[in-house]
PDB file of N, CA and C in Angstrom:
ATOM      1  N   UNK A   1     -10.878  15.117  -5.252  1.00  0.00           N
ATOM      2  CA  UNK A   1     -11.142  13.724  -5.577  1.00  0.00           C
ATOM      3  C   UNK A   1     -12.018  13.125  -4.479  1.00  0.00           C
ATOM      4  N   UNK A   2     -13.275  12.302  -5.391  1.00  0.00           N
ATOM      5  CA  UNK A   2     -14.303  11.501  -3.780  1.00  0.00           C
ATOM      6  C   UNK A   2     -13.575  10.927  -3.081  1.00  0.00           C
ATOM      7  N   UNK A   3     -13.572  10.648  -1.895  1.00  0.00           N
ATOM      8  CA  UNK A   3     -13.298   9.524  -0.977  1.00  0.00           C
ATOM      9  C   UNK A   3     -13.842   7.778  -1.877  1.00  0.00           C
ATOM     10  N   UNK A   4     -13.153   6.810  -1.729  1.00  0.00           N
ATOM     11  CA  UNK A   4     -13.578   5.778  -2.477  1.00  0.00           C
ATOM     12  C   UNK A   4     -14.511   5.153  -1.854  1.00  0.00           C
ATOM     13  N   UNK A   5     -15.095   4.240  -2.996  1.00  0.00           N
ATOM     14  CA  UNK A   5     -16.698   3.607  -2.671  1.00  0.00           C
ATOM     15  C   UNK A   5     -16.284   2.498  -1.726  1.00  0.00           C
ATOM     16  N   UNK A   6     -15.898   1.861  -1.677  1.00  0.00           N
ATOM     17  CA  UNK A   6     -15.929   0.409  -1.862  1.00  0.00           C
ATOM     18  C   UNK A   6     -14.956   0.178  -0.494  1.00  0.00           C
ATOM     19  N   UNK A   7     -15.080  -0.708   0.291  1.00  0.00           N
ATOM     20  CA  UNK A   7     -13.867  -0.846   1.852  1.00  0.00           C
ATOM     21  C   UNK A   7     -12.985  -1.889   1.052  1.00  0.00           C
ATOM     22  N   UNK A   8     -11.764  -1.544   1.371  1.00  0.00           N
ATOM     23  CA  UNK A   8     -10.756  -1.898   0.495  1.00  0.00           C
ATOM     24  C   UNK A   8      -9.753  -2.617   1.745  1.00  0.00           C
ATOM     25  N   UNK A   9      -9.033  -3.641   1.287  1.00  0.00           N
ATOM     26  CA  UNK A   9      -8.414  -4.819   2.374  1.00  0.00           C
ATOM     27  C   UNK A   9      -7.338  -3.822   2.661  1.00  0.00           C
ATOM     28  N   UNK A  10      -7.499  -3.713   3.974  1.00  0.00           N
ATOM     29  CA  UNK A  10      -6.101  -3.570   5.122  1.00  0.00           C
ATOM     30  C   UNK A  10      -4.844  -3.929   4.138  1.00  0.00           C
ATOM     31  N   UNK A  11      -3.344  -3.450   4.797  1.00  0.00           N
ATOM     32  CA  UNK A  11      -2.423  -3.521   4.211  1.00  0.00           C
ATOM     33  C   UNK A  11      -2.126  -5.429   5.498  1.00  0.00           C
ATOM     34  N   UNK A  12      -2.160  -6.054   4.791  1.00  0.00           N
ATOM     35  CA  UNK A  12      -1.539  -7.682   5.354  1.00  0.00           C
ATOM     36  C   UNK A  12      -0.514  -7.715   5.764  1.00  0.00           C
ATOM     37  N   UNK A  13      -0.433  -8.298   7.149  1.00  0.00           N
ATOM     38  CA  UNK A  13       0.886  -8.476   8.027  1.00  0.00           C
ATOM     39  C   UNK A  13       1.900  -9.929   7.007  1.00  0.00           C
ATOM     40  N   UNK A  14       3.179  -9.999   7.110  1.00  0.00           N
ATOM     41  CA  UNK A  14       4.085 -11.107   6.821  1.00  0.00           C
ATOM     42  C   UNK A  14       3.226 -11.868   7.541  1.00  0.00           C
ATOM     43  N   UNK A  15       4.026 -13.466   7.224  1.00  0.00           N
ATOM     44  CA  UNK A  15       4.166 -14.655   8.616  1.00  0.00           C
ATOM     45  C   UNK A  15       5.041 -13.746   9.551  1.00  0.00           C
ATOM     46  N   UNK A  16       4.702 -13.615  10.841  1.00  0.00           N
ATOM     47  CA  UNK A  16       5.346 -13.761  12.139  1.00  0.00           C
ATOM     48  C   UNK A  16       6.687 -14.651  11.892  1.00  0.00           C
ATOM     49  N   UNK A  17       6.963 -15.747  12.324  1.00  0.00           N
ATOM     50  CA  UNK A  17       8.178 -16.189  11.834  1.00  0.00           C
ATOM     51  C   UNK A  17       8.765 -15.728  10.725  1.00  0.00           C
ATOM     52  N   UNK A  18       8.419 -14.906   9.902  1.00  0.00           N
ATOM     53  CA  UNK A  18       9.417 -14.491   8.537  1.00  0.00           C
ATOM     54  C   UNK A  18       9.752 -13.330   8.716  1.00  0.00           C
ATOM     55  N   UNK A  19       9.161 -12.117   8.140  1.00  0.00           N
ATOM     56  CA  UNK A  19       9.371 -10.540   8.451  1.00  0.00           C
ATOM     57  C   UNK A  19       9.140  -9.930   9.469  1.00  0.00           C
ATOM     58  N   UNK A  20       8.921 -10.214   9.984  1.00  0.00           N
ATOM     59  CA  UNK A  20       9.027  -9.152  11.676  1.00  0.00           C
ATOM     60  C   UNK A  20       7.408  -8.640  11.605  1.00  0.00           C
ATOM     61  N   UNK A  21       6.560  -8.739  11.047  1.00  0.00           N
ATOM     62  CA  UNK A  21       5.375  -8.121  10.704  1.00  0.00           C
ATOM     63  C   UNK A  21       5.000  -7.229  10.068  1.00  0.00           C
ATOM     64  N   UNK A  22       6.290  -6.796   9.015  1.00  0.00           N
ATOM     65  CA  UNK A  22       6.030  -5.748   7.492  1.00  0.00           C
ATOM     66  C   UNK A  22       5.047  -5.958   7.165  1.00  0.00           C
ATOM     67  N   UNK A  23       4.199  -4.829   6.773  1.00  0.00           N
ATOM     68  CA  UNK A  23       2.915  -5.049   5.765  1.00  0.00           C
ATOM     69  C   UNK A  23       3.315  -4.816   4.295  1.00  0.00           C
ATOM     70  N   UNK A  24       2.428  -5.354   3.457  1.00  0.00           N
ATOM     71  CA  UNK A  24       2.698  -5.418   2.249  1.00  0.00           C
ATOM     72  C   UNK A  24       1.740  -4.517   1.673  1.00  0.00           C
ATOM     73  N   UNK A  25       2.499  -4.874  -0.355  1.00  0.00           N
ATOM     74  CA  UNK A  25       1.369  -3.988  -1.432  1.00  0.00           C
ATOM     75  C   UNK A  25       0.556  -5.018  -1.384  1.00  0.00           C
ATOM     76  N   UNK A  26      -0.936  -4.363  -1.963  1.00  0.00           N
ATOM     77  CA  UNK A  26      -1.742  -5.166  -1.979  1.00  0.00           C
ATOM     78  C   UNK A  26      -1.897  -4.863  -3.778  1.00  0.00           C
ATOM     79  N   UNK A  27      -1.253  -5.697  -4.805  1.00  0.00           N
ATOM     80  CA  UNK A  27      -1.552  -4.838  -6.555  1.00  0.00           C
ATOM     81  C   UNK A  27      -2.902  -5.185  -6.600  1.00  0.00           C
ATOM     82  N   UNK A  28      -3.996  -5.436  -6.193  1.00  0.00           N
ATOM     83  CA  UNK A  28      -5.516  -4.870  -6.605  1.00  0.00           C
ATOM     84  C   UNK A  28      -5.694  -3.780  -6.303  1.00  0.00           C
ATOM     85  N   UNK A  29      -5.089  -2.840  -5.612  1.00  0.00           N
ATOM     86  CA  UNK A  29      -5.246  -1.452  -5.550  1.00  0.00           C
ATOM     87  C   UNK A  29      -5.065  -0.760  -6.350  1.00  0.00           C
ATOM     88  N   UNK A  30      -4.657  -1.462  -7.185  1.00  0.00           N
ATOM     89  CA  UNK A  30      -3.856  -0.430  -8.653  1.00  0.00           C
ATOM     90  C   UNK A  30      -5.061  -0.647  -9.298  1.00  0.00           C
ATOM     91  N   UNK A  31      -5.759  -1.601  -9.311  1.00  0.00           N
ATOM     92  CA  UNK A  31      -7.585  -1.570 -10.168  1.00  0.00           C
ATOM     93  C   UNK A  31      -8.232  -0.719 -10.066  1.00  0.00           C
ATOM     94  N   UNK A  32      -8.361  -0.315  -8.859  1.00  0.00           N
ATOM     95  CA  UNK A  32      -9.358   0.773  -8.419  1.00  0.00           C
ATOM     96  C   UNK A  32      -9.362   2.166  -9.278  1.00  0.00           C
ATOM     97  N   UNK A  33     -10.081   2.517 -10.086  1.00  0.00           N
ATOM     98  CA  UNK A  33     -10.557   3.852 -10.561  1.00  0.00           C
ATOM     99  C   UNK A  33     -10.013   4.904  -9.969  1.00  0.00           C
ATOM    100  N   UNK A  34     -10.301   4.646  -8.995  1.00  0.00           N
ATOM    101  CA  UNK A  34     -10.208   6.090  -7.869  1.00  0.00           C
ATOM    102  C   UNK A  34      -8.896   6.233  -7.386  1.00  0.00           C
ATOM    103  N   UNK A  35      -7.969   5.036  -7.344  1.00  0.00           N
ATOM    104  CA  UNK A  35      -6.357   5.053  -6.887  1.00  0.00           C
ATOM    105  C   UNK A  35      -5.327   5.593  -8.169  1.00  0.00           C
ATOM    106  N   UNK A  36      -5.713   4.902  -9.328  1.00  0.00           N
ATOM    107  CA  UNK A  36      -5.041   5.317 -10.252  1.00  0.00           C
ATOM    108  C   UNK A  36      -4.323   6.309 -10.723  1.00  0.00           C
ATOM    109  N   UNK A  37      -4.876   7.198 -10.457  1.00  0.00           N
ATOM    110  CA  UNK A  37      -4.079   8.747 -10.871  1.00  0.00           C
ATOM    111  C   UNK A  37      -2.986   9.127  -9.793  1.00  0.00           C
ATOM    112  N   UNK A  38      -2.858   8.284  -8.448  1.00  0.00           N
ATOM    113  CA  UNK A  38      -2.168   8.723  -7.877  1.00  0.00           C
ATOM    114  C   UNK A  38      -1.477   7.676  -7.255  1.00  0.00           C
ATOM    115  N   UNK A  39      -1.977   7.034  -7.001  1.00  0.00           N
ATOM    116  CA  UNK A  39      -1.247   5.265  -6.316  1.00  0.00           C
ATOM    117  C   UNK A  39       0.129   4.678  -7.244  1.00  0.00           C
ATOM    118  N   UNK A  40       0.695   4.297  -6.801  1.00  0.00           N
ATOM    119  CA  UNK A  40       1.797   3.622  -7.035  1.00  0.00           C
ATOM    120  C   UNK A  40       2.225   3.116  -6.195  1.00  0.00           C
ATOM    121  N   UNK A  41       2.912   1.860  -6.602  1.00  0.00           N
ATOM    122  CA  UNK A  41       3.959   0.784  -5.870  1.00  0.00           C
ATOM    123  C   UNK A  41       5.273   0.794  -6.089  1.00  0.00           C
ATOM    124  N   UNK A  42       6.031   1.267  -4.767  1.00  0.00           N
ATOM    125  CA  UNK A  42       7.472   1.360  -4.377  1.00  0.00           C
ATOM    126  C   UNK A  42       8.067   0.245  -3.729  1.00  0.00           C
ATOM    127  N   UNK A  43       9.173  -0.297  -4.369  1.00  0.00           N
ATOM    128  CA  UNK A  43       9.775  -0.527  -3.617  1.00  0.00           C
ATOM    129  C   UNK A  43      10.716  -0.572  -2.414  1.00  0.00           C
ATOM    130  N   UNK A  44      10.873  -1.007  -0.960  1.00  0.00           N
ATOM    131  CA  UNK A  44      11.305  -0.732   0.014  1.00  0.00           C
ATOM    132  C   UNK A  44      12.887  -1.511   0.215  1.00  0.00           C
ATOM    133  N   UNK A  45      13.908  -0.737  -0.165  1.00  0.00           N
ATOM    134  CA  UNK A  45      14.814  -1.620   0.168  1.00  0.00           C
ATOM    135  C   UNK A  45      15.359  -2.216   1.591  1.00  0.00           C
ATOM    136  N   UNK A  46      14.859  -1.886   2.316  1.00  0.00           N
ATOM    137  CA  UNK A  46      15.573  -1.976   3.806  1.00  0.00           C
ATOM    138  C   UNK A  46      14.715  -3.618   3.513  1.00  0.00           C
ATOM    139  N   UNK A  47      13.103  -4.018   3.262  1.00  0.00           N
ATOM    140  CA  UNK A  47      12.846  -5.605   3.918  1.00  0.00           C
ATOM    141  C   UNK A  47      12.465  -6.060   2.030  1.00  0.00           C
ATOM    142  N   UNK A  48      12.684  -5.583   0.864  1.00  0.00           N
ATOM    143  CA  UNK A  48      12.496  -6.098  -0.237  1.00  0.00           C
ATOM    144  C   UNK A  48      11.293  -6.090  -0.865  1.00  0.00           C
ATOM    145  N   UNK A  49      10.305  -5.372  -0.237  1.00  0.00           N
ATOM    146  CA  UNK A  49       8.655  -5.627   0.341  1.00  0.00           C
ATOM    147  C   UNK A  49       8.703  -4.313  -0.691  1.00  0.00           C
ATOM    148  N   UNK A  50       7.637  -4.122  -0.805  1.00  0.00           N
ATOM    149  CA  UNK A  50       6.484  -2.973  -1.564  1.00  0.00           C
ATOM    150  C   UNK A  50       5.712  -2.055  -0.431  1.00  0.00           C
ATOM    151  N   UNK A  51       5.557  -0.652  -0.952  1.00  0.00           N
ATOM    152  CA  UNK A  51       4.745   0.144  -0.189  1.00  0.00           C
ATOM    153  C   UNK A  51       3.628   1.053  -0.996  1.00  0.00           C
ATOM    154  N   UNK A  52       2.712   0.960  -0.757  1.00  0.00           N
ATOM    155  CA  UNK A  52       1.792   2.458  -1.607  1.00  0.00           C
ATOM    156  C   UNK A  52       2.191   3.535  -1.798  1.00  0.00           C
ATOM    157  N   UNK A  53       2.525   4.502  -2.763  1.00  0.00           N
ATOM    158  CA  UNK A  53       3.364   5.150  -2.204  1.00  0.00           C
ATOM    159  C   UNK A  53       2.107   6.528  -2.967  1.00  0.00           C
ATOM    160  N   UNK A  54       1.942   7.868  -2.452  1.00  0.00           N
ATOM    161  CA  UNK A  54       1.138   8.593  -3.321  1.00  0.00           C
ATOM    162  C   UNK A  54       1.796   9.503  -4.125  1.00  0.00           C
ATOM    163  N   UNK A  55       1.742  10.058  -5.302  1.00  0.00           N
ATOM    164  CA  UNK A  55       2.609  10.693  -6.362  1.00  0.00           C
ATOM    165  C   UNK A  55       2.368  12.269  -6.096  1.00  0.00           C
ATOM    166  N   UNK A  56       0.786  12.464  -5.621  1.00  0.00           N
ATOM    167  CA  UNK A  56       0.613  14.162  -5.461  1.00  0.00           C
ATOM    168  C   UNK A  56       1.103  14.401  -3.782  1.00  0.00           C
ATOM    169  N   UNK A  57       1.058  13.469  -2.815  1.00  0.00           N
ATOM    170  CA  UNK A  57       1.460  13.756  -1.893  1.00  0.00           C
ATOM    171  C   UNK A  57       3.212  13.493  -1.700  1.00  0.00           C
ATOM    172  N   UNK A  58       3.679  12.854  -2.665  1.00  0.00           N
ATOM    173  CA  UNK A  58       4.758  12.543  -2.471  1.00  0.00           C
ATOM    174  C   UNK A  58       5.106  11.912  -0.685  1.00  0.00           C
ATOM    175  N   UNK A  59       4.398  11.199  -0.793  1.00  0.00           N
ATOM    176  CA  UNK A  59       4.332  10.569   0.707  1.00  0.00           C
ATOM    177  C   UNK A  59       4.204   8.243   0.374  1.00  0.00           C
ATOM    178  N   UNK A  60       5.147   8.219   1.033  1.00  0.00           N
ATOM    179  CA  UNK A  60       4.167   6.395   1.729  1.00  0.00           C
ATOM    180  C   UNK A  60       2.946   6.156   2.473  1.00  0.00           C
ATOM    181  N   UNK A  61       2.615   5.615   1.988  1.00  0.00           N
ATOM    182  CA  UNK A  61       1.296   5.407   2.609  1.00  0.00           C
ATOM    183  C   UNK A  61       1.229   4.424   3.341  1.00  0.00           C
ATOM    184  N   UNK A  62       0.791   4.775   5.053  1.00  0.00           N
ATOM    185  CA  UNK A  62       1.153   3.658   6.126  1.00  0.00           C
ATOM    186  C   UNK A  62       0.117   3.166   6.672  1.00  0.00           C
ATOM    187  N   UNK A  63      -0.202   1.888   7.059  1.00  0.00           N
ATOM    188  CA  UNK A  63      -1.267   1.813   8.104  1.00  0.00           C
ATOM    189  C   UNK A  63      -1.335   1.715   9.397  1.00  0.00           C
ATOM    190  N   UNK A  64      -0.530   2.578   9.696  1.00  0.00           N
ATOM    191  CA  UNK A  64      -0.526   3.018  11.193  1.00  0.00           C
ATOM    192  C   UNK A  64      -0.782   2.062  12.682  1.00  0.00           C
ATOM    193  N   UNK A  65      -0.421   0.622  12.089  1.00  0.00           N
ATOM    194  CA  UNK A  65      -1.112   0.027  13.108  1.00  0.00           C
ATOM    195  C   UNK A  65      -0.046   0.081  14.369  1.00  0.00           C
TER     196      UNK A  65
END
């Protein structure tokens, strides 16, 4: 599969005062052509929040910051 076209938004920090700085789903990712076959959105029960999660890697997808 190509690498995707297009620079696609960072995963977004909470407010500081609210979640501790969880990043979130971003659902325009699910638009993308190129995510589709494998992207999905999980839910995280530990903060209630959403994660990318990939279906062939069977992995979360983190942004490492």
């Amino acid at each position: 599969m190509a690498p995707p076209t297009k620079r696609l938004q960072p995963l977004q920090p909470y407010n500081k005062t609210g979640n501790s700085g969880k990043a979130h789903f971003i659902d325009t990712w699910l638009d993308i052509v190129e995510f589709k076959p494998w992207l999905e959105k999980k839910i995280v029960s530990s903060y209630g929040g959403f994660q990318a999660y990939c279906v062939v890697c069977d992995e979360v997808i983190s942004n490492h910051e």
